[in-house]
PDB file of N, CA and C in Angstrom:
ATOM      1  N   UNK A   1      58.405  67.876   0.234  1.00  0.00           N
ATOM      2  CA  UNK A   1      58.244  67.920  -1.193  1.00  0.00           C
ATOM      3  C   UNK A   1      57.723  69.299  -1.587  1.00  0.00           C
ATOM      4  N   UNK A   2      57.899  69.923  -2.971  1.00  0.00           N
ATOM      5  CA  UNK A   2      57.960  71.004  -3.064  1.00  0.00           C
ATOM      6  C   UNK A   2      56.439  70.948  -3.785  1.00  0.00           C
ATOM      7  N   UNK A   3      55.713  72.109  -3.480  1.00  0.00           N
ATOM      8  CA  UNK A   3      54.099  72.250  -4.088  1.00  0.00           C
ATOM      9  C   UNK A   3      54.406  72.913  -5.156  1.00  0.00           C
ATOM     10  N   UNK A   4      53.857  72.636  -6.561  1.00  0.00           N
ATOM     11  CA  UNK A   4      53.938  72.646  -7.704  1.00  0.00           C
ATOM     12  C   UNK A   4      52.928  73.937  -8.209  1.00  0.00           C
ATOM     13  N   UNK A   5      52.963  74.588  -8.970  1.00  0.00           N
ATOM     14  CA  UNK A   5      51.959  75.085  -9.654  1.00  0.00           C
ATOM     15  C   UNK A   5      50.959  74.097 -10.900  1.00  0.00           C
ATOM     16  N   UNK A   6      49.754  74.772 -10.662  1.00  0.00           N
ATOM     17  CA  UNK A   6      48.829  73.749 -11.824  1.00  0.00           C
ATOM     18  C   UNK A   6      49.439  73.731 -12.917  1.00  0.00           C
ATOM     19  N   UNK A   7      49.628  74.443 -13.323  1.00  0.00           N
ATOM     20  CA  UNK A   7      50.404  73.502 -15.034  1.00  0.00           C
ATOM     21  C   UNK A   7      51.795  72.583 -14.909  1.00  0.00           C
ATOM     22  N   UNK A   8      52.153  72.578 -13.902  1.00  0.00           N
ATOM     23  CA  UNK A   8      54.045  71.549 -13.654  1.00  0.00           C
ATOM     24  C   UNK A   8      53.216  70.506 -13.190  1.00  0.00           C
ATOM     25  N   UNK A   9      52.083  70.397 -12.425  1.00  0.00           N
ATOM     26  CA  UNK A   9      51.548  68.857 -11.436  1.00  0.00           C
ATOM     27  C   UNK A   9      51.112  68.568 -12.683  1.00  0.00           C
ATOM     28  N   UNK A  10      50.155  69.177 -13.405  1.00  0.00           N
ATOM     29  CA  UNK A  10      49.640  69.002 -14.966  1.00  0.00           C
ATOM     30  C   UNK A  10      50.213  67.742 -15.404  1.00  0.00           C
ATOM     31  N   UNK A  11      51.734  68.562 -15.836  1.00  0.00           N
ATOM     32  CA  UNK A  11      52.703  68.164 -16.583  1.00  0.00           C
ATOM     33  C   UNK A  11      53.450  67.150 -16.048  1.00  0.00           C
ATOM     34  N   UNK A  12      53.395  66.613 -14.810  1.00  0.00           N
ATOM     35  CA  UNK A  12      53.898  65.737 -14.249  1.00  0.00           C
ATOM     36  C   UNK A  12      53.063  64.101 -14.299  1.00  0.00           C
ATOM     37  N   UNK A  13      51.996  64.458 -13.603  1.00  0.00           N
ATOM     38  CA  UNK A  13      51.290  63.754 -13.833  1.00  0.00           C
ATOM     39  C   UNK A  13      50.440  62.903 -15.053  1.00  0.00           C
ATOM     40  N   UNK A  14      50.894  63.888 -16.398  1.00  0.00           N
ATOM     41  CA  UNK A  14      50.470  63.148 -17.942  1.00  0.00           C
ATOM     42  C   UNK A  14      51.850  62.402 -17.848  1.00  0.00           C
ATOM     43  N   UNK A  15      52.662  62.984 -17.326  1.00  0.00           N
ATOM     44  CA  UNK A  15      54.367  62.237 -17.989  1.00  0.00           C
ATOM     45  C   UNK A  15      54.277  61.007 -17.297  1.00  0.00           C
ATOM     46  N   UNK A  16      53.856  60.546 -15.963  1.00  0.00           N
ATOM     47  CA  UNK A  16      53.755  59.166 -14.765  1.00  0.00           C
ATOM     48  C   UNK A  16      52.579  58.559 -15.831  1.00  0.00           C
ATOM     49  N   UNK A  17      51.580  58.924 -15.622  1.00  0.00           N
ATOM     50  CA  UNK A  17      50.247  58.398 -17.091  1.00  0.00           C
ATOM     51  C   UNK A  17      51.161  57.959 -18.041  1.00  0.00           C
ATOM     52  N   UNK A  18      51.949  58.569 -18.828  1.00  0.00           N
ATOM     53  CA  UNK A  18      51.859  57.841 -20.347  1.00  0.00           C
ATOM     54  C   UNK A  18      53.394  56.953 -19.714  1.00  0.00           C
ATOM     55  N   UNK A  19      53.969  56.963 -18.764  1.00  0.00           N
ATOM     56  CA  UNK A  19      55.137  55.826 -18.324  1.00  0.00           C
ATOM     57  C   UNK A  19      54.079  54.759 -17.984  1.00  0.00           C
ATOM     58  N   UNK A  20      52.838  54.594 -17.144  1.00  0.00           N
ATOM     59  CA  UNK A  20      52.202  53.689 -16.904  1.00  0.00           C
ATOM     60  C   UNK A  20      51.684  53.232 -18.162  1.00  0.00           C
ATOM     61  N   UNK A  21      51.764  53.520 -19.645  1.00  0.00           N
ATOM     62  CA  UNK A  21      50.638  53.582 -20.456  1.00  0.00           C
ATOM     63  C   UNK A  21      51.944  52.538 -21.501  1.00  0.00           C
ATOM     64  N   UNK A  22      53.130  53.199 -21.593  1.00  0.00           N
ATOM     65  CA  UNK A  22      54.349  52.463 -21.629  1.00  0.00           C
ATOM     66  C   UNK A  22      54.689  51.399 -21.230  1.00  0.00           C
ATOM     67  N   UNK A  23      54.317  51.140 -20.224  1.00  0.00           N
ATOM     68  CA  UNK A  23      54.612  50.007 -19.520  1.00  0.00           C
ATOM     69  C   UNK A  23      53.654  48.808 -19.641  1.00  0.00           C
ATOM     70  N   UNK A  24      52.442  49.234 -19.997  1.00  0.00           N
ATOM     71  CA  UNK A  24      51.554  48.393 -20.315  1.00  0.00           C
ATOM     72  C   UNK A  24      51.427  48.113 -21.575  1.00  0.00           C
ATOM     73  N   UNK A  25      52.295  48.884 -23.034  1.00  0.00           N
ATOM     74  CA  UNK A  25      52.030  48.702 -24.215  1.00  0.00           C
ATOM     75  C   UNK A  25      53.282  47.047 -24.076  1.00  0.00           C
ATOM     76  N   UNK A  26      54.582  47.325 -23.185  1.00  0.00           N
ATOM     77  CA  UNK A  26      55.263  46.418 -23.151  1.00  0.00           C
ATOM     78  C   UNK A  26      54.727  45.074 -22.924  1.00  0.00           C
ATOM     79  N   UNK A  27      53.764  45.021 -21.902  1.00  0.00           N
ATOM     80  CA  UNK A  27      53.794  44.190 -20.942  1.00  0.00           C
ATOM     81  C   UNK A  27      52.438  43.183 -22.019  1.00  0.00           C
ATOM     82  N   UNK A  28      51.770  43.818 -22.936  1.00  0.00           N
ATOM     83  CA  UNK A  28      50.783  43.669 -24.018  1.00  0.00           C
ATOM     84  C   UNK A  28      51.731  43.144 -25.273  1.00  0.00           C
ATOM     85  N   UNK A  29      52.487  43.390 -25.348  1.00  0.00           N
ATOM     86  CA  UNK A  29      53.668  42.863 -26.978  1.00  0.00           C
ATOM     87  C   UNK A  29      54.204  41.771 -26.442  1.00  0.00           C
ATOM     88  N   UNK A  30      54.499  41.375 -25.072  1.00  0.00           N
ATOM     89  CA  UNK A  30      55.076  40.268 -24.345  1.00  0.00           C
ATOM     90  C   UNK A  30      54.678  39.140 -24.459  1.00  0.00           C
ATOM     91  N   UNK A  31      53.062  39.499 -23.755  1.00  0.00           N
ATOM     92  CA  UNK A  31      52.278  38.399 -23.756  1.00  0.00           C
ATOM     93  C   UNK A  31      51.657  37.804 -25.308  1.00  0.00           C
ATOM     94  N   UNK A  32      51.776  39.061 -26.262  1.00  0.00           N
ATOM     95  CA  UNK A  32      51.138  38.488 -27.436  1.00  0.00           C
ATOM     96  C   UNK A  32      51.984  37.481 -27.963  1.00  0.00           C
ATOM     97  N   UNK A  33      53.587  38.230 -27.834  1.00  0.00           N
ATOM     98  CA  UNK A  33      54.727  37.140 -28.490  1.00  0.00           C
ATOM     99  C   UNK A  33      54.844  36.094 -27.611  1.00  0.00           C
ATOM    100  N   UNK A  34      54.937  36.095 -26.149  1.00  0.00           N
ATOM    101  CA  UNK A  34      54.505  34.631 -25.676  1.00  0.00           C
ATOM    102  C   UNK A  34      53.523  33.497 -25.983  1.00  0.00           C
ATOM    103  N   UNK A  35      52.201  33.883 -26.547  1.00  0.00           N
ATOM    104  CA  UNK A  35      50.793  33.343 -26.950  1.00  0.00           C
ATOM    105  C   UNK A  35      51.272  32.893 -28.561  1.00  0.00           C
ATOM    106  N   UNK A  36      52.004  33.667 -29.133  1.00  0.00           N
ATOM    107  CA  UNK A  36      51.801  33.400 -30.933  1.00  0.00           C
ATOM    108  C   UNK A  36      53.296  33.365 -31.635  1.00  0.00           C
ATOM    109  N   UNK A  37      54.128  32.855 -30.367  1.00  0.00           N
ATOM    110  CA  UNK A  37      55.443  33.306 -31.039  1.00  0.00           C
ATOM    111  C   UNK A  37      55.463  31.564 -31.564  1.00  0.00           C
ATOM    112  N   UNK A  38      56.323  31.877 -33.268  1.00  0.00           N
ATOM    113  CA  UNK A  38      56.875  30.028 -33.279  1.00  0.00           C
ATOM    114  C   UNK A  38      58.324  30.189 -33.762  1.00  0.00           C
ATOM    115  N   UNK A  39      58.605  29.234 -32.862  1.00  0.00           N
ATOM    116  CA  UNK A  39      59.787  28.982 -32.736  1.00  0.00           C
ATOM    117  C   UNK A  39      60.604  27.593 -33.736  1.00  0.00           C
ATOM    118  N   UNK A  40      61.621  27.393 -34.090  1.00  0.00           N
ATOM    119  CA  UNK A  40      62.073  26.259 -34.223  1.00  0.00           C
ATOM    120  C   UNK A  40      62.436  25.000 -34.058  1.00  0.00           C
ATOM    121  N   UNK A  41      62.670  25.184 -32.393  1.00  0.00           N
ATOM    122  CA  UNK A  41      63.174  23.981 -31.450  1.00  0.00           C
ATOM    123  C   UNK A  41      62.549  24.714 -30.405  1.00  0.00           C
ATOM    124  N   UNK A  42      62.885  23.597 -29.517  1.00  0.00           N
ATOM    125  CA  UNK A  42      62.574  24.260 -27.777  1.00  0.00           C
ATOM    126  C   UNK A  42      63.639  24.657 -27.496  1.00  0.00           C
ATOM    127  N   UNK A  43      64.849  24.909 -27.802  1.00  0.00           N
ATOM    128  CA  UNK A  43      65.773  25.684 -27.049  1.00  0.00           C
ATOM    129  C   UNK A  43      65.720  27.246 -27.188  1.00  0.00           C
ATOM    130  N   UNK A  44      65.092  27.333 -28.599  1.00  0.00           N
ATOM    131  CA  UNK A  44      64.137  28.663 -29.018  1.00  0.00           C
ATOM    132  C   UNK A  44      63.532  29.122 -28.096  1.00  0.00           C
ATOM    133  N   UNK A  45      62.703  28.695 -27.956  1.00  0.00           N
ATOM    134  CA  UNK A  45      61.327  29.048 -27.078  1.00  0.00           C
ATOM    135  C   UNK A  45      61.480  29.117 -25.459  1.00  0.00           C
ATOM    136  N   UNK A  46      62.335  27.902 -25.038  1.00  0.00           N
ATOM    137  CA  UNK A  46      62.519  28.447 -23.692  1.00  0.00           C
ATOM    138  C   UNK A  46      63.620  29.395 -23.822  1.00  0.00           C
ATOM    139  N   UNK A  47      64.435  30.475 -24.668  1.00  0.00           N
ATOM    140  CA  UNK A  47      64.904  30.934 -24.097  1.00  0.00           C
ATOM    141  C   UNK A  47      64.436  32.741 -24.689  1.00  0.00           C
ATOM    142  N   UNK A  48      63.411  32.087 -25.438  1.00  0.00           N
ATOM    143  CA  UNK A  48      62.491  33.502 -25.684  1.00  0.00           C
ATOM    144  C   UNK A  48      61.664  33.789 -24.699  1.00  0.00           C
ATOM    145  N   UNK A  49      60.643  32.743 -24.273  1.00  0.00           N
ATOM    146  CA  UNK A  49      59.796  32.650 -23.562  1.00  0.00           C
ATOM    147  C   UNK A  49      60.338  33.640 -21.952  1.00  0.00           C
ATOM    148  N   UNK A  50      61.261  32.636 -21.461  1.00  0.00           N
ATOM    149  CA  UNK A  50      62.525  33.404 -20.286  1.00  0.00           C
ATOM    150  C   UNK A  50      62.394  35.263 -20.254  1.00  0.00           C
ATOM    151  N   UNK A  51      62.794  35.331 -21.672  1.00  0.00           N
ATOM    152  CA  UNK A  51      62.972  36.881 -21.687  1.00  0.00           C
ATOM    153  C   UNK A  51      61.745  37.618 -21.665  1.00  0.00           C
ATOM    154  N   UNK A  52      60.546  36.971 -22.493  1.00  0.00           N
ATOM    155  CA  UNK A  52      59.265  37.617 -22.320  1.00  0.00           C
ATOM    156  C   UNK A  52      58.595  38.120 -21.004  1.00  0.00           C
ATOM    157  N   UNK A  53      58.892  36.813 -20.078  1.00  0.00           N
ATOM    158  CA  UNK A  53      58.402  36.690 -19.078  1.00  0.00           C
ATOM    159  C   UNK A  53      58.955  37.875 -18.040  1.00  0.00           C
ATOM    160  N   UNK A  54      60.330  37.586 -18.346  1.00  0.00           N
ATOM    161  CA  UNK A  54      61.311  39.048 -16.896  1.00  0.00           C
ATOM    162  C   UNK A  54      60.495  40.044 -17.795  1.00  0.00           C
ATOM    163  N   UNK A  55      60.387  40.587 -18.920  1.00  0.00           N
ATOM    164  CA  UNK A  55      59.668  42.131 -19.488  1.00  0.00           C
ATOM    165  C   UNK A  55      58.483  42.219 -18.956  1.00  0.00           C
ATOM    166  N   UNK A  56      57.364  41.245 -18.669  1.00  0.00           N
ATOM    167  CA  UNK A  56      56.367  41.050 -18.086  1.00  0.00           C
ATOM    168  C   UNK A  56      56.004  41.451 -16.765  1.00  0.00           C
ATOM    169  N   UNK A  57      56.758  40.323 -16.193  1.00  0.00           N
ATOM    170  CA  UNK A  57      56.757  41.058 -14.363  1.00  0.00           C
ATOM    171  C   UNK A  57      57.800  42.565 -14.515  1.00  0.00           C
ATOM    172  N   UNK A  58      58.776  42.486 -15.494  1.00  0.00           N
ATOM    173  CA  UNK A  58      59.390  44.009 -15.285  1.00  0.00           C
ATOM    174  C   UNK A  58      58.065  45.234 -15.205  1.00  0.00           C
ATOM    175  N   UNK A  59      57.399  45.050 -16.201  1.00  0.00           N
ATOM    176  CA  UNK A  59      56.492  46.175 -16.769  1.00  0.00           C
ATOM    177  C   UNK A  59      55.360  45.721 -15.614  1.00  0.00           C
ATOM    178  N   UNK A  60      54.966  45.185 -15.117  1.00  0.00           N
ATOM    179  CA  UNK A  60      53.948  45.170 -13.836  1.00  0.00           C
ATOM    180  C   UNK A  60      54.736  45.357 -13.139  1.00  0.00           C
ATOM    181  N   UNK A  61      55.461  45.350 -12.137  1.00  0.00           N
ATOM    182  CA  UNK A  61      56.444  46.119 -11.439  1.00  0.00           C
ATOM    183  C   UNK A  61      56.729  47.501 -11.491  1.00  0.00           C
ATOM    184  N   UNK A  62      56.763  47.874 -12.856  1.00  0.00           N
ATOM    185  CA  UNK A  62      57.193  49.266 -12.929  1.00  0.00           C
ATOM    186  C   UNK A  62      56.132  50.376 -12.903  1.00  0.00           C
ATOM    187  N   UNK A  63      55.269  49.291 -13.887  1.00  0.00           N
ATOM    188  CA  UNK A  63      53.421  50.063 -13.800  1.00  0.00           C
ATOM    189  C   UNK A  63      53.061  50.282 -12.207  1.00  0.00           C
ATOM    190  N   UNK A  64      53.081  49.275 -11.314  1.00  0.00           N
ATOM    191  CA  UNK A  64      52.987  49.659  -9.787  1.00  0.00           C
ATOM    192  C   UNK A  64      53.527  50.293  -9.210  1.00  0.00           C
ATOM    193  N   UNK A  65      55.085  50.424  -9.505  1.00  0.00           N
ATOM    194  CA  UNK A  65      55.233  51.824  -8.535  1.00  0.00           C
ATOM    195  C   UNK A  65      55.208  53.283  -9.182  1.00  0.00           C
ATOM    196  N   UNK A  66      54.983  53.415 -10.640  1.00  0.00           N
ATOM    197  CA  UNK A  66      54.826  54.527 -11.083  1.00  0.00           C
ATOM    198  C   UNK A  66      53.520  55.361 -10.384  1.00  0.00           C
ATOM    199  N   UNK A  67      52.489  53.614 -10.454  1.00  0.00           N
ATOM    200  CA  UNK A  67      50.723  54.151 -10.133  1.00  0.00           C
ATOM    201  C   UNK A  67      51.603  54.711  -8.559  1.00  0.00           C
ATOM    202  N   UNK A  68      51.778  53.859  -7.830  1.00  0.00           N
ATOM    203  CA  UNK A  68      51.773  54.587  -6.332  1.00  0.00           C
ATOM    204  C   UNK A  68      52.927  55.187  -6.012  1.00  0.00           C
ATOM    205  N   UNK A  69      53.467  55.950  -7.117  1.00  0.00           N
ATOM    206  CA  UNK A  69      54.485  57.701  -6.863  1.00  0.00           C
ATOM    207  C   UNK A  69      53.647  58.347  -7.446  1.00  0.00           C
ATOM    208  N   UNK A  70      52.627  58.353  -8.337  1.00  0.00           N
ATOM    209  CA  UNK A  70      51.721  59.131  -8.622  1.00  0.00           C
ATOM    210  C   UNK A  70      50.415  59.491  -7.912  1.00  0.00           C
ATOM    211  N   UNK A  71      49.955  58.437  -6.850  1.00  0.00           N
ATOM    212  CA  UNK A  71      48.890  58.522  -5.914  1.00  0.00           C
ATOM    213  C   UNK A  71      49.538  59.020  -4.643  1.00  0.00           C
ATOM    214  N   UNK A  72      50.995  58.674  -4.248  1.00  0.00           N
ATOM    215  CA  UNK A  72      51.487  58.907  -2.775  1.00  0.00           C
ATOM    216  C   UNK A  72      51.607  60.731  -3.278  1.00  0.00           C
ATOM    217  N   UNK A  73      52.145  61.041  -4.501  1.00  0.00           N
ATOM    218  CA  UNK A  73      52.706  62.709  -4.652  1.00  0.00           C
ATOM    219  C   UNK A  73      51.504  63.549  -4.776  1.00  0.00           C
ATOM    220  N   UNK A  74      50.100  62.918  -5.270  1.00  0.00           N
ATOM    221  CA  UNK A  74      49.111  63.374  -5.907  1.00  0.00           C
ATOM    222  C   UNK A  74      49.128  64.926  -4.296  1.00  0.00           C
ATOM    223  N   UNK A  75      48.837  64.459  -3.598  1.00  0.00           N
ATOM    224  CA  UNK A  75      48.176  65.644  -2.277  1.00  0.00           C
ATOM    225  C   UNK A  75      49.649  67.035  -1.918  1.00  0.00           C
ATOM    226  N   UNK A  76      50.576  66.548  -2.628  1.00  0.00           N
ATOM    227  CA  UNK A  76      51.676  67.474  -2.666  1.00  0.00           C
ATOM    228  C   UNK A  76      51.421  68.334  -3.827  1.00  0.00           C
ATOM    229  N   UNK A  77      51.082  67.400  -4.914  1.00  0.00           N
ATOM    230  CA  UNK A  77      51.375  68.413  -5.777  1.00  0.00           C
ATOM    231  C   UNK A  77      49.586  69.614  -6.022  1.00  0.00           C
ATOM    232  N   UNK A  78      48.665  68.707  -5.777  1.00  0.00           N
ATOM    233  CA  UNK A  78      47.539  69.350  -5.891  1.00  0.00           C
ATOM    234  C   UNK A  78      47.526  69.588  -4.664  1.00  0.00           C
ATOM    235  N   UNK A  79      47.358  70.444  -3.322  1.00  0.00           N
ATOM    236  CA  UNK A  79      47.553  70.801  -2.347  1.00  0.00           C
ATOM    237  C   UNK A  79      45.811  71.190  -2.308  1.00  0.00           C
ATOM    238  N   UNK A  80      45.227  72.172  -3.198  1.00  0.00           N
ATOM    239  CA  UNK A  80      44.039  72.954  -3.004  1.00  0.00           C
ATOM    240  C   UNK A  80      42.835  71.931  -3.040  1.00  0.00           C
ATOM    241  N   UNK A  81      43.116  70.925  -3.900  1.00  0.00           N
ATOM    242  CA  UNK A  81      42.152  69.686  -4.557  1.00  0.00           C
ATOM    243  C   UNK A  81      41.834  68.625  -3.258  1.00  0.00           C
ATOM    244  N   UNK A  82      42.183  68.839  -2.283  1.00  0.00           N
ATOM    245  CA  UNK A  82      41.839  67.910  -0.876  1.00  0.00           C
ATOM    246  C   UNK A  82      40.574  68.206  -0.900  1.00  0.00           C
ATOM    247  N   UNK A  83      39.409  66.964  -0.700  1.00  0.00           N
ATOM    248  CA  UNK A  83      38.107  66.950  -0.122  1.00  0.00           C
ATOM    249  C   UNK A  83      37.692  67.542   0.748  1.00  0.00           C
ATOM    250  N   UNK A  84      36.185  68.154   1.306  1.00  0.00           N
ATOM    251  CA  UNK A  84      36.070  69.215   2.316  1.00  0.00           C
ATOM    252  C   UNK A  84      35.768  68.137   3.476  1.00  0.00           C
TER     253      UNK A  84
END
């Protein structure tokens, strides 16, 4: 992997942050419309509910591997920032 200069790891690392930050605004609108959504019938609801749920585990899924491509790249891209 290629070592970055401080302002590109900078810049990399706010961009993985606000995808994790994304992913959690989703995964927060999901659960609210799961908790307060009303529906008409139950054929409504289970087939809202269905979709809430895949956006849910989607966005925890995606939040996890963003966090750990951002913790596995962290020592590539900050190279100097290793503990003594």
């Amino acid at each position: 992997m290629k070592i970055l200069s401080k302002n590109n790891a900078l810049r990399r690392r706010r961009f993985l942050r606000l995808n994790i930050l994304a992913a959690l605004v989703v995964l927060i609108a999901s659960a609210y419309m799961v908790i307060t959504g009303e529906y008409s019938s139950l054929q409504e609801r289970q087939s809202a509910d269905q979709i809430y749920n895949i956006l849910i585990i989607g966005s925890i899924i995606y939040m996890a591997a963003v966090w750990v491509s951002c913790v596995m790249t962290k020592p590539f891209w900050f190279p100097n920032n290793t503990p003594d």
